[in-house]
N, C-alpha and C. Protein backbone atom coordinates (compact mmCIF):
# COMPACT_ATOMS: atom_id res chain seq x y z
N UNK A 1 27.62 -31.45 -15.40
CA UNK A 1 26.50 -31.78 -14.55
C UNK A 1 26.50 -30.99 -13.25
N UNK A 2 27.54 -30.67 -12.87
CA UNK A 2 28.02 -30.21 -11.36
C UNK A 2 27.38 -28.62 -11.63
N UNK A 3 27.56 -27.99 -12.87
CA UNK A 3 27.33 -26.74 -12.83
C UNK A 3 25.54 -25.96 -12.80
N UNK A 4 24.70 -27.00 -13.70
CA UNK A 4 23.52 -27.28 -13.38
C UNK A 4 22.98 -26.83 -12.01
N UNK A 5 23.26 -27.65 -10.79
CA UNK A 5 23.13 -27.38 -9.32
C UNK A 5 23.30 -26.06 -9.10
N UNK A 6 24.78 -25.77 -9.01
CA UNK A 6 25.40 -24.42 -8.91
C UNK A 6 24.36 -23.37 -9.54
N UNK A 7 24.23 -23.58 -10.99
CA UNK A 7 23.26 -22.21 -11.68
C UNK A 7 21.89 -22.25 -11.10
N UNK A 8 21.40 -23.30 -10.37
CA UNK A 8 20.17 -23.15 -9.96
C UNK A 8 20.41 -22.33 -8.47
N UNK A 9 20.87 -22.76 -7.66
CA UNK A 9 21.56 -22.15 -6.45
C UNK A 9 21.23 -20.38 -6.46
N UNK A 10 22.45 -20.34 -7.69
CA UNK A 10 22.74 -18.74 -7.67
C UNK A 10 21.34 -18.30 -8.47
N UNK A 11 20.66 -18.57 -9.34
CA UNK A 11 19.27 -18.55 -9.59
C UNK A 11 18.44 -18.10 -8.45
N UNK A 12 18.29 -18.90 -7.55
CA UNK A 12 17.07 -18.85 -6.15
C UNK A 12 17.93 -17.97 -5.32
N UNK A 13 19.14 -17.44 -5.26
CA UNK A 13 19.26 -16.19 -4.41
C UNK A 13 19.37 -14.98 -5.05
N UNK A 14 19.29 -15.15 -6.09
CA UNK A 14 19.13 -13.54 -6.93
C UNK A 14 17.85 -13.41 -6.48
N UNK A 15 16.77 -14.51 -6.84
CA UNK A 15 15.70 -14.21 -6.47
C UNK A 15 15.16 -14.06 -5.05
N UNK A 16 15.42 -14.78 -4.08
CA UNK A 16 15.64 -14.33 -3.11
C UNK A 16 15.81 -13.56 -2.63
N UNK A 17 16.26 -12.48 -2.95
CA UNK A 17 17.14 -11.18 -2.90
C UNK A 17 16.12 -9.81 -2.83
N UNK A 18 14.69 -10.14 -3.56
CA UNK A 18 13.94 -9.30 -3.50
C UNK A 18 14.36 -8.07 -4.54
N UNK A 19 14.23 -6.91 -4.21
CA UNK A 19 15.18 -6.26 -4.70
C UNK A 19 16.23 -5.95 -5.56
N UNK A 20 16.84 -5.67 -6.58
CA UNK A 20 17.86 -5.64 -6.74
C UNK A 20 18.27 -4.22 -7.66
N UNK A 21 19.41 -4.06 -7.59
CA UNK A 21 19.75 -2.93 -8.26
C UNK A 21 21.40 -2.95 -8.82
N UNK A 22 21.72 -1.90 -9.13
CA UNK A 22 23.49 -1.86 -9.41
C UNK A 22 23.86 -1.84 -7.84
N UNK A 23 25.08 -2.46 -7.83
CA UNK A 23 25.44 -1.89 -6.55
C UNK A 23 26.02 -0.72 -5.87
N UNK A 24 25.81 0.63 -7.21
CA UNK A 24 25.89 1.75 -6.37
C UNK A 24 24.85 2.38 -5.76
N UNK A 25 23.91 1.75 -6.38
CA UNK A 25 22.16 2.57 -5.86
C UNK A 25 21.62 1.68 -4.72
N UNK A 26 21.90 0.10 -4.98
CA UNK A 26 21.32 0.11 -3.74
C UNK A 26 21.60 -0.09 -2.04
N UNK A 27 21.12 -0.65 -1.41
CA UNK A 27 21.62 -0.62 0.07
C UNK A 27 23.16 -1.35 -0.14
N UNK A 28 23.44 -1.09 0.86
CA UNK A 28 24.99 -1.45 1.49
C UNK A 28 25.29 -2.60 2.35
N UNK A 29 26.19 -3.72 2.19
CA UNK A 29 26.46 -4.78 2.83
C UNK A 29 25.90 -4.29 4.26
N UNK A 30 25.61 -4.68 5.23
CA UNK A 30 25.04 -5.19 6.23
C UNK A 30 23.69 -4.43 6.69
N UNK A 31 23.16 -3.97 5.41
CA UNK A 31 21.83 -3.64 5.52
C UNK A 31 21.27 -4.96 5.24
N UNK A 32 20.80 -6.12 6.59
CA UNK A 32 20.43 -7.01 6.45
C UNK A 32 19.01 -7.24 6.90
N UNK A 33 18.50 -5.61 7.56
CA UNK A 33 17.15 -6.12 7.81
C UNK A 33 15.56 -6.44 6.83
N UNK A 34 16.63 -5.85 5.57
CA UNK A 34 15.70 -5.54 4.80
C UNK A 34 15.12 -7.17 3.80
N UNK A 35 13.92 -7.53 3.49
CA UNK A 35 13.68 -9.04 3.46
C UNK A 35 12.50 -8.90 2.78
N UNK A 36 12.59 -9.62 1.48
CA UNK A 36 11.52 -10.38 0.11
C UNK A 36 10.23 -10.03 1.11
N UNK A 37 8.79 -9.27 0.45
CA UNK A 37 8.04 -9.95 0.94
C UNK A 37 6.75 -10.04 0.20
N UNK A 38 5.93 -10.38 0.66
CA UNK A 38 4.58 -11.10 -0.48
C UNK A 38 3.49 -9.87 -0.64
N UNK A 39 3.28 -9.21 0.08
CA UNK A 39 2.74 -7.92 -0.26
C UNK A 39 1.31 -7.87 0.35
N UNK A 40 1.51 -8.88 1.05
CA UNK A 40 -0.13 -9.17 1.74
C UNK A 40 -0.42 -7.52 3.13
N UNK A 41 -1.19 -7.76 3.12
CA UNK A 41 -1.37 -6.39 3.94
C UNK A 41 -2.31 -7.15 5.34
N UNK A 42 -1.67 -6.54 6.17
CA UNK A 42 -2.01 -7.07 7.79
C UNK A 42 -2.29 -5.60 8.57
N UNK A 43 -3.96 -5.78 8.51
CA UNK A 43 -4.52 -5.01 9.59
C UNK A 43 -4.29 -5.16 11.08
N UNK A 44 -3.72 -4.28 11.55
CA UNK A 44 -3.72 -4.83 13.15
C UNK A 44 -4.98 -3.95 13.99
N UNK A 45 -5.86 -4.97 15.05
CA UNK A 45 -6.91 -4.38 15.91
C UNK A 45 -6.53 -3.17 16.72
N UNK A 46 -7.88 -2.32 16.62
CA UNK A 46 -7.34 -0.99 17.18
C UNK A 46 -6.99 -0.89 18.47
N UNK A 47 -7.69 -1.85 19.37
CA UNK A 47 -6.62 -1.89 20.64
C UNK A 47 -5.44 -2.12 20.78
N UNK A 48 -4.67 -2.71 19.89
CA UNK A 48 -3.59 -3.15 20.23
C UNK A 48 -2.36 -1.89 19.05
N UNK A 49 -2.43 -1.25 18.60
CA UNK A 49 -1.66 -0.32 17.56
C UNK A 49 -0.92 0.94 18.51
N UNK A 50 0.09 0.59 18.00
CA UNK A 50 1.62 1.00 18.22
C UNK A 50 1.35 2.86 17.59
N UNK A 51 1.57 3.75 18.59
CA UNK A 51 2.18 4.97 18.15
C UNK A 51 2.95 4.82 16.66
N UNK A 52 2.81 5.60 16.08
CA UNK A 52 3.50 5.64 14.59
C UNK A 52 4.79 7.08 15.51
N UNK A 53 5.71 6.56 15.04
CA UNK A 53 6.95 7.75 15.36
C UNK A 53 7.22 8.92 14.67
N UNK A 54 7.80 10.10 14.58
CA UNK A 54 7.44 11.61 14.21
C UNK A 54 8.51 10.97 12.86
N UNK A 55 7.86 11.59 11.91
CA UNK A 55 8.52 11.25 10.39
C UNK A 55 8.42 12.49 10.32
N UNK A 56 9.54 13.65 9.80
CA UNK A 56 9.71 13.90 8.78
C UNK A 56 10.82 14.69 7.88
N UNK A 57 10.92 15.11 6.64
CA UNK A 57 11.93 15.11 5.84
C UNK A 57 11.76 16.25 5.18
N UNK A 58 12.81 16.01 4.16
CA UNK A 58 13.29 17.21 3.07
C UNK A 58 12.72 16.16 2.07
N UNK A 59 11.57 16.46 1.12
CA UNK A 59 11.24 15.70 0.18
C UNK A 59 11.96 15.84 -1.23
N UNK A 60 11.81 15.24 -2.09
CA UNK A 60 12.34 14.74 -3.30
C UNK A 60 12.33 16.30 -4.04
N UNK A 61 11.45 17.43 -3.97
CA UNK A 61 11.37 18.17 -4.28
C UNK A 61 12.05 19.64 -3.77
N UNK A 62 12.30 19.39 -2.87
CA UNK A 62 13.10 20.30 -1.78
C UNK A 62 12.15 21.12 -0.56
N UNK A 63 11.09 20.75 -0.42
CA UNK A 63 10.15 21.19 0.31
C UNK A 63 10.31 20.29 2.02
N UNK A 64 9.25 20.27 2.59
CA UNK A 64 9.27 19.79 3.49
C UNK A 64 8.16 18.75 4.20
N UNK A 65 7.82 17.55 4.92
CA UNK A 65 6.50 16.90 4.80
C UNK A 65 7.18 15.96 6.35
N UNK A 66 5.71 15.66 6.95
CA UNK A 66 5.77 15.00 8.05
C UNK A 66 4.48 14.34 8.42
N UNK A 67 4.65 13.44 8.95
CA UNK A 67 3.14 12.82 9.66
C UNK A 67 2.41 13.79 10.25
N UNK A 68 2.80 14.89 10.72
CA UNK A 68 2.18 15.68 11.85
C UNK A 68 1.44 16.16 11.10
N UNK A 69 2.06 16.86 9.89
CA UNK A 69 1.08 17.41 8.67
C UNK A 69 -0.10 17.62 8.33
N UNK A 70 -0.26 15.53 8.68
CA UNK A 70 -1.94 14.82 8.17
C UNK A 70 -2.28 14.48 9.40
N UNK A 71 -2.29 15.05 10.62
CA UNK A 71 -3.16 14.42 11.90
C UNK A 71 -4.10 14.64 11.83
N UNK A 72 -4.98 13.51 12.12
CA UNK A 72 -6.22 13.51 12.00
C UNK A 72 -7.09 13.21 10.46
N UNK A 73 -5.92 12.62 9.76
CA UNK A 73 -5.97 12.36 8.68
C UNK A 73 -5.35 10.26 8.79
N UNK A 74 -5.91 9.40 7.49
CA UNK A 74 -5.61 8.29 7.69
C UNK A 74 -4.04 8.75 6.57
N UNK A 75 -3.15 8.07 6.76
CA UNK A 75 -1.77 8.40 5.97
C UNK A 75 -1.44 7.20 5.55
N UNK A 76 -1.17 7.06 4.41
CA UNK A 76 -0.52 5.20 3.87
C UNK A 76 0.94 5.76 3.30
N UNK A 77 1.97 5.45 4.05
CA UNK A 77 3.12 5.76 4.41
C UNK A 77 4.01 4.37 3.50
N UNK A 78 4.66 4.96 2.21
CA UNK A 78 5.20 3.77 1.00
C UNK A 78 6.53 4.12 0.87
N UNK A 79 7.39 2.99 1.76
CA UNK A 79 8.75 3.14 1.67
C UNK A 79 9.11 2.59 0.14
N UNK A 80 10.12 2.97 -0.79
CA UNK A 80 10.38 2.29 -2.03
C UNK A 80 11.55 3.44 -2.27
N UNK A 81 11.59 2.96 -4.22
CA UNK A 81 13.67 3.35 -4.07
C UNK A 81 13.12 2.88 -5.78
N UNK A 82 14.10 3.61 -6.42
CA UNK A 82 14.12 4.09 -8.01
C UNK A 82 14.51 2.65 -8.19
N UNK A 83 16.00 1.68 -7.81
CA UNK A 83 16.27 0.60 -8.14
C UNK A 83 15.50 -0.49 -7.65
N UNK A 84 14.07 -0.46 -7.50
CA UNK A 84 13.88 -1.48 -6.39
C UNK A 84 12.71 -2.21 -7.75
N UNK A 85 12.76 -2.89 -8.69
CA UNK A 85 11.80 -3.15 -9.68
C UNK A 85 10.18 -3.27 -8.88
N UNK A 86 9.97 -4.08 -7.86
CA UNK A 86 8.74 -4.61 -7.18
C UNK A 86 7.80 -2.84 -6.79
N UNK A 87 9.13 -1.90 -6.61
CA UNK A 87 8.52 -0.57 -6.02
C UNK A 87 7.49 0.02 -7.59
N UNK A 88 8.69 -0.35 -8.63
CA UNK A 88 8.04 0.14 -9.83
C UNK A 88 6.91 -0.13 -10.24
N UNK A 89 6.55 -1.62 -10.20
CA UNK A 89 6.00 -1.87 -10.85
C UNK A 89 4.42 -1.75 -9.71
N UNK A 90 4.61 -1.23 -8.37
CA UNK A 90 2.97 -1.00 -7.79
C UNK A 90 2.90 0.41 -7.53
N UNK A 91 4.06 1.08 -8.43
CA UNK A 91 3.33 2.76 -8.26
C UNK A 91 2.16 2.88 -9.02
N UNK A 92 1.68 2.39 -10.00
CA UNK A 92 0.70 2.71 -10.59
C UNK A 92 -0.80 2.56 -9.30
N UNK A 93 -0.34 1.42 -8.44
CA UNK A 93 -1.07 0.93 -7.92
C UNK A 93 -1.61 2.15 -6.77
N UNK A 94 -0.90 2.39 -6.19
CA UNK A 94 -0.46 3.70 -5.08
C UNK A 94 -0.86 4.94 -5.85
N UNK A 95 -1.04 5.00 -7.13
CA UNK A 95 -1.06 6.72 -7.40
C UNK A 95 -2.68 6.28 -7.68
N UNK A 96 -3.04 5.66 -8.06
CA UNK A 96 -4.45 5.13 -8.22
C UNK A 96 -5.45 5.30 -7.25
N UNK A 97 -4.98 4.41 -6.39
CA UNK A 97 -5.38 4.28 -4.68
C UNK A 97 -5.35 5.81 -3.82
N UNK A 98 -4.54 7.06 -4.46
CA UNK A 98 -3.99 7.66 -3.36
C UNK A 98 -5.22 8.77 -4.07
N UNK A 99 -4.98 8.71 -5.61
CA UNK A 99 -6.28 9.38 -5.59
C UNK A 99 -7.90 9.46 -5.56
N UNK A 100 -7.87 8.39 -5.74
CA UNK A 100 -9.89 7.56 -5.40
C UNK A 100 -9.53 7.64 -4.00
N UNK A 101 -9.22 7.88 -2.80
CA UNK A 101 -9.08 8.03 -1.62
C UNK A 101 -8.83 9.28 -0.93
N UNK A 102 -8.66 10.37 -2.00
CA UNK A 102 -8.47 11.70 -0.87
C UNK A 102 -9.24 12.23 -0.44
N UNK A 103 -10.52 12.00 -1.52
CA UNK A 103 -11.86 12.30 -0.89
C UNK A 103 -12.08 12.31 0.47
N UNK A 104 -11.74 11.02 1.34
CA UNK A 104 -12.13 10.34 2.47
C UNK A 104 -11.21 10.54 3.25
N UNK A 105 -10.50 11.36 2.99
CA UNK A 105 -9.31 11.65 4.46
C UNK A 105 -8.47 11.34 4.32
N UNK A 106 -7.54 10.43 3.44
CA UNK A 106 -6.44 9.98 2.84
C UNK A 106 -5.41 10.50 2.39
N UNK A 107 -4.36 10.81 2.94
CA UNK A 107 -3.17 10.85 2.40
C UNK A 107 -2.05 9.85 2.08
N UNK A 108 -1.58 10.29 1.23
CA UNK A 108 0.12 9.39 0.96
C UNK A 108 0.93 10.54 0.94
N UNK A 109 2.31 9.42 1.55
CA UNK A 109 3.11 10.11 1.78
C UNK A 109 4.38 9.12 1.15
N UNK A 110 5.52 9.58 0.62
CA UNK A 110 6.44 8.29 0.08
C UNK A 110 7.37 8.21 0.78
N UNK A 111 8.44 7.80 1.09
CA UNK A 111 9.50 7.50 1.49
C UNK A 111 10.61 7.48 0.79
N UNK A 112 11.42 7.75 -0.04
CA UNK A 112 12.81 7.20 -0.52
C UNK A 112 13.52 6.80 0.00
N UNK A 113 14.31 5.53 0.01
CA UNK A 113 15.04 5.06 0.70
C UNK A 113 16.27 4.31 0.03
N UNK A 114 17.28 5.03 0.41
CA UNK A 114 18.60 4.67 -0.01
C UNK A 114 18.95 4.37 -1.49
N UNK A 115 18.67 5.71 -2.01
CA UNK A 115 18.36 5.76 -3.18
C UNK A 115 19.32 7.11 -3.62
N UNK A 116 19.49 7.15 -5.35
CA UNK A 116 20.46 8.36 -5.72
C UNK A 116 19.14 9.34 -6.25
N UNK A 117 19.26 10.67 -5.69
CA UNK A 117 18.45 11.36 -6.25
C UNK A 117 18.07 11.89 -7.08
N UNK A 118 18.98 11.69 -7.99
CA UNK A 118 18.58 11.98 -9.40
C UNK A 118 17.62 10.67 -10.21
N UNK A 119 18.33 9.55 -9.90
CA UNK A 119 16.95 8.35 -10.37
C UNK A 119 15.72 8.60 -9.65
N UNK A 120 15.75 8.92 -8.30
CA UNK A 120 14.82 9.06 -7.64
C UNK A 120 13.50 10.01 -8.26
N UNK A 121 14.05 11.34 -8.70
CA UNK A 121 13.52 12.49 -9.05
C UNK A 121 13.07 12.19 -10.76
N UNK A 122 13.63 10.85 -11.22
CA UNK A 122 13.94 10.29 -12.74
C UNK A 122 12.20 9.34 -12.56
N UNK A 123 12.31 8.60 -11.95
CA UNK A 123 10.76 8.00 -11.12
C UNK A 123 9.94 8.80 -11.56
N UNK A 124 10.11 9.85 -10.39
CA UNK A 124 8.43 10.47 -9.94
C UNK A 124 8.44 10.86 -11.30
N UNK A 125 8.96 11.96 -12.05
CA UNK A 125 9.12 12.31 -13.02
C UNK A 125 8.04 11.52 -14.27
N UNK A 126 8.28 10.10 -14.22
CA UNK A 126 7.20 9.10 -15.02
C UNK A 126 6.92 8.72 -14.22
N UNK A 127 6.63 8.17 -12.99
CA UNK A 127 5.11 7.74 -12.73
C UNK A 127 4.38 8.81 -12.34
N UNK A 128 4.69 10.13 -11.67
CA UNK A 128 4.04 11.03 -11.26
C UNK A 128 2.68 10.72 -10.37
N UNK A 129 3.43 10.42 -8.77
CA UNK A 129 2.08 9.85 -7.73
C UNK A 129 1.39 10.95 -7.87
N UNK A 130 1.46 11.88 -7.50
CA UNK A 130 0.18 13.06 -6.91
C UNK A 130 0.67 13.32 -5.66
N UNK A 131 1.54 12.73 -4.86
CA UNK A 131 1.71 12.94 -3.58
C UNK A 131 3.25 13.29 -3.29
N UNK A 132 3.65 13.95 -2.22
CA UNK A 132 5.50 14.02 -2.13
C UNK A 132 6.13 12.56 -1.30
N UNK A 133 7.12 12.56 -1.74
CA UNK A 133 8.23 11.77 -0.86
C UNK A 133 9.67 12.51 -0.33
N UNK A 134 9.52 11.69 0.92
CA UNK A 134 10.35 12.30 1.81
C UNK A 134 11.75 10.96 0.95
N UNK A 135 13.11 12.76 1.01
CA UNK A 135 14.26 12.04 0.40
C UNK A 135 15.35 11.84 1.58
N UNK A 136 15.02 9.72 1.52
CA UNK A 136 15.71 9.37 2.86
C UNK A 136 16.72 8.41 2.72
N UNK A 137 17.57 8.94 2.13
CA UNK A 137 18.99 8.42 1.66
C UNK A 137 19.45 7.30 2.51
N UNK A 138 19.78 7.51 4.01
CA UNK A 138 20.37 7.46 4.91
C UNK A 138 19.19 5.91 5.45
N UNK A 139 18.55 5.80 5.26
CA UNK A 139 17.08 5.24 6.34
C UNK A 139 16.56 5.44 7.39
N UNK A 140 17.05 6.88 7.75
CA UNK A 140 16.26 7.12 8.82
C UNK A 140 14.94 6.77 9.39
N UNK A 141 14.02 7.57 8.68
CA UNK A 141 12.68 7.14 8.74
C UNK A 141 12.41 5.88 8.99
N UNK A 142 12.93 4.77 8.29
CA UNK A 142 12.84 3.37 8.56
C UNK A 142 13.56 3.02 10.32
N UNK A 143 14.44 3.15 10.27
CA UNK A 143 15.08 3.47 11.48
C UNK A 143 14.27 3.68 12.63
N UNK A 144 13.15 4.87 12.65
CA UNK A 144 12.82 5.44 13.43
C UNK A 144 11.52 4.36 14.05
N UNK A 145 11.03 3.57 13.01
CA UNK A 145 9.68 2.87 13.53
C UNK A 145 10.55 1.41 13.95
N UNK A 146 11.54 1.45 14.56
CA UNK A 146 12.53 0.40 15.19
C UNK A 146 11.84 0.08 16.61
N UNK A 147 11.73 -1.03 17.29
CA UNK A 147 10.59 -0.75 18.35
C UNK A 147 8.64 -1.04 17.80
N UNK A 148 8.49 -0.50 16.78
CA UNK A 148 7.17 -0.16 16.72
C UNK A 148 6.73 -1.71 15.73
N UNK A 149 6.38 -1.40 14.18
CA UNK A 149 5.86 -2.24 13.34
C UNK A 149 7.06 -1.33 12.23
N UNK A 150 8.23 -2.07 12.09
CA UNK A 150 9.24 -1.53 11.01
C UNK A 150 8.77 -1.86 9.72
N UNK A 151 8.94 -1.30 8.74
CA UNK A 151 9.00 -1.50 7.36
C UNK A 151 9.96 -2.08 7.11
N UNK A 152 10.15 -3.44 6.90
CA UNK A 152 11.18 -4.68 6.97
C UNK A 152 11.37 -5.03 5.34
N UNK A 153 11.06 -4.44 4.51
CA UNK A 153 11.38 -4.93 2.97
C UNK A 153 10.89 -3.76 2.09
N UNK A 154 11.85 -3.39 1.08
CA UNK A 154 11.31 -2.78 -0.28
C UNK A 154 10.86 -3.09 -0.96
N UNK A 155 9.82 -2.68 -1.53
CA UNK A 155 8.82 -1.83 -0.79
C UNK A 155 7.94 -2.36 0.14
N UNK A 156 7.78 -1.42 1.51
CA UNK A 156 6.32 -1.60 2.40
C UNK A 156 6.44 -0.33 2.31
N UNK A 157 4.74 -0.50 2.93
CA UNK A 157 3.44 0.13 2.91
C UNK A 157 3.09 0.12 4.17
N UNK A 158 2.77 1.12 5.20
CA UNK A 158 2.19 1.64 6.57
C UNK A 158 0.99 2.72 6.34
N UNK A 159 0.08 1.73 6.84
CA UNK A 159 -1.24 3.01 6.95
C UNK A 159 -1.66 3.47 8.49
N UNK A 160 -1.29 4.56 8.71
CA UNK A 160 -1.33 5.45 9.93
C UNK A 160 -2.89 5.59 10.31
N UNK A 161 -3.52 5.25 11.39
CA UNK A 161 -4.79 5.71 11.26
C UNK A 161 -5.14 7.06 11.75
N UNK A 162 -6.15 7.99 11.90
CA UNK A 162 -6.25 9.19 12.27
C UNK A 162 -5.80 9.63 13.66
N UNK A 163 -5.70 8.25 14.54
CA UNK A 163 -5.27 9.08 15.63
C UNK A 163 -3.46 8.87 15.46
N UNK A 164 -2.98 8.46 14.69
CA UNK A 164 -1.29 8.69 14.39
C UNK A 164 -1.01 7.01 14.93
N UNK A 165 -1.16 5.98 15.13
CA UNK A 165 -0.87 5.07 15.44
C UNK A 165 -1.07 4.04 14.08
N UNK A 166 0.05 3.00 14.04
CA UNK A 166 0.43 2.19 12.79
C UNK A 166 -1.24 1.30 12.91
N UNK A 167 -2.12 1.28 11.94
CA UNK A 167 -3.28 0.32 11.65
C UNK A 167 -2.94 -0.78 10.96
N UNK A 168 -1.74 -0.69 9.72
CA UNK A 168 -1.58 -2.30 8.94
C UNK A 168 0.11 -2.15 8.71
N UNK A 169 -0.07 -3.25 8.24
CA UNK A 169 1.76 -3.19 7.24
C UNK A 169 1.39 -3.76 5.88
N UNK A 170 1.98 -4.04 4.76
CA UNK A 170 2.17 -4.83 4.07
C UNK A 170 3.35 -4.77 3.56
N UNK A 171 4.56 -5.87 3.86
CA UNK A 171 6.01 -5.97 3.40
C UNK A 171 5.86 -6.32 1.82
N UNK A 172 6.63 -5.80 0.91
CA UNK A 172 6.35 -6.01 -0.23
C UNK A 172 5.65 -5.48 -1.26
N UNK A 173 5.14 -5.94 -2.68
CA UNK A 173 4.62 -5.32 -3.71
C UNK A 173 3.27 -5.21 -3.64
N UNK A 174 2.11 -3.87 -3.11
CA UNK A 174 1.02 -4.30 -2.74
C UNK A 174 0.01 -4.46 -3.83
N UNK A 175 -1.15 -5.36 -3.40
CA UNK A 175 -2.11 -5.69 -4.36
C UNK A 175 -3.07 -4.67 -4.24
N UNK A 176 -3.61 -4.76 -5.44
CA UNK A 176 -4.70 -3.05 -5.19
C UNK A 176 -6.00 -3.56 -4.59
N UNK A 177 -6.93 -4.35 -4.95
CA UNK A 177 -8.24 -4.44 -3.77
C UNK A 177 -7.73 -4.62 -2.47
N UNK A 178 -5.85 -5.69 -1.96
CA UNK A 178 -6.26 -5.76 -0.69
C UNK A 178 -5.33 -4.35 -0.08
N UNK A 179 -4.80 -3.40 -0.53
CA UNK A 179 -4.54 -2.17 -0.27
C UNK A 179 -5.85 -1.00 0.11
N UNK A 180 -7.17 -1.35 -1.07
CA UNK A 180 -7.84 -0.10 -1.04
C UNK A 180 -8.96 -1.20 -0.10
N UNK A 181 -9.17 -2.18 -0.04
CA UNK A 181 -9.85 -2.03 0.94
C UNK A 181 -9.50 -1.89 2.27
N UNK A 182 -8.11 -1.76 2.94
CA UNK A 182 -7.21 -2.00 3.96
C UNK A 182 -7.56 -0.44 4.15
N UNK A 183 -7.07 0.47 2.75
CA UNK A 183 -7.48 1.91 3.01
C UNK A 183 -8.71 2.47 3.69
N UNK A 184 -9.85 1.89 2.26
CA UNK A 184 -11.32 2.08 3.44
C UNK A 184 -11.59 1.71 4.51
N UNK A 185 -11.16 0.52 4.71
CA UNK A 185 -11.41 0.47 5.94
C UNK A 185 -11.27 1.18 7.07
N UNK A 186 -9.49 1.65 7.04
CA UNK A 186 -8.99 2.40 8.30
C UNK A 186 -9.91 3.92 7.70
N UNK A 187 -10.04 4.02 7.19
CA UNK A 187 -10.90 5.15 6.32
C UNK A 187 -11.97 5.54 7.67
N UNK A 188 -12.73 4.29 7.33
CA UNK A 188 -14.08 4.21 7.65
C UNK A 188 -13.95 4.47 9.47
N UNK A 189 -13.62 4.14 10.12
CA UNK A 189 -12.94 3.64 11.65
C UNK A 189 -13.38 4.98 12.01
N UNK A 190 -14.04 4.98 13.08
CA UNK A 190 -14.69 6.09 13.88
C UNK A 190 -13.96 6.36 15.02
């Protein structure tokens, strides 16, 4: 009877856990900022939006990519990671979104994060976004919007608006109408 309790316990923190992977791929004991989240996407008003901080990297491909890149461009900025299942399962969502949107000024840009690069490169490989990711082993990039509106869970989603300042977040696995309309919107923004 006693064990019942117990298996439910360890049940609700696996799940809890968000994320999960082997423990050579994914983050490392006291990477604790990282936290489950629902995938809802939160526009923030344009008076009040935070500078987005200078991103950029050596991408997955060996090339090179940065926010500065797309100025003057809207950028939806998707932290995620080969072991992260929730990342997997909304690339479809993101390669979808990234292309019904370039029309309108839209870029994506990916993130890897703390990830082995060969799964990483194993990903794009099958889902094939259309867009590069920056390969960010380390978390820098995450790191860097410390201060600002952080990407607090694998996977989030940051949409940059044209003048380079953070417009939404969504922590978590995003939903596609409230992503593409979050997109048009900052799209639309004069």
């Amino acid at each position: 009877m006693r064990a019942r309790p117990l298996a439910a316990a360890l049940l609700l923190a696996v799940a809890a856990a968000g994320c999960a992977g082997s423990q050579a791929s994914q983050p490392q004991a006291g990477d604790t900022r990282f936290i489950a989240g629902d995938g809802k996407v939160t526009v923030f008003e344009a008076d009040g939006r935070k500078a987005a901080p200078a991103v950029e990297g050596t991408t997955l491909q060996d090339g090179t990519a940065s926010l500065a890149a797309h100025r003057g461009k809207v950028v939806v900025l998707n932290f995620w990671a080969s072991w992260c299942a929730p990342c997997r399962a909304e690339a479809p969502v993101l390669k979808d979104i990234a292309a019904k949107t370039r029309t309108d000024g839209v870029e994506f840009l990916g993130v890897d994060f703390k990830d082995d690069k060969a799964r990483a490169l194993a990903f794009e490989r099958t889902e094939q976004p259309g867009y590069p990711s920056i390969f960010d082993q380390p978390g820098r990039v995450a790191l860097a919007f410390q201060g600002t509106v952080p990407p607090a869970a694998i996977p989030s989603t940051l949409i940059i608006d044209r003048q380079g300042r953070i417009a939404a977040r969504a922590l978590g696995a995003v939903k596609y109408s409230d992503l593409l309309a979050a997109v048009t919107g900052i799209a639309d923004e004069k």
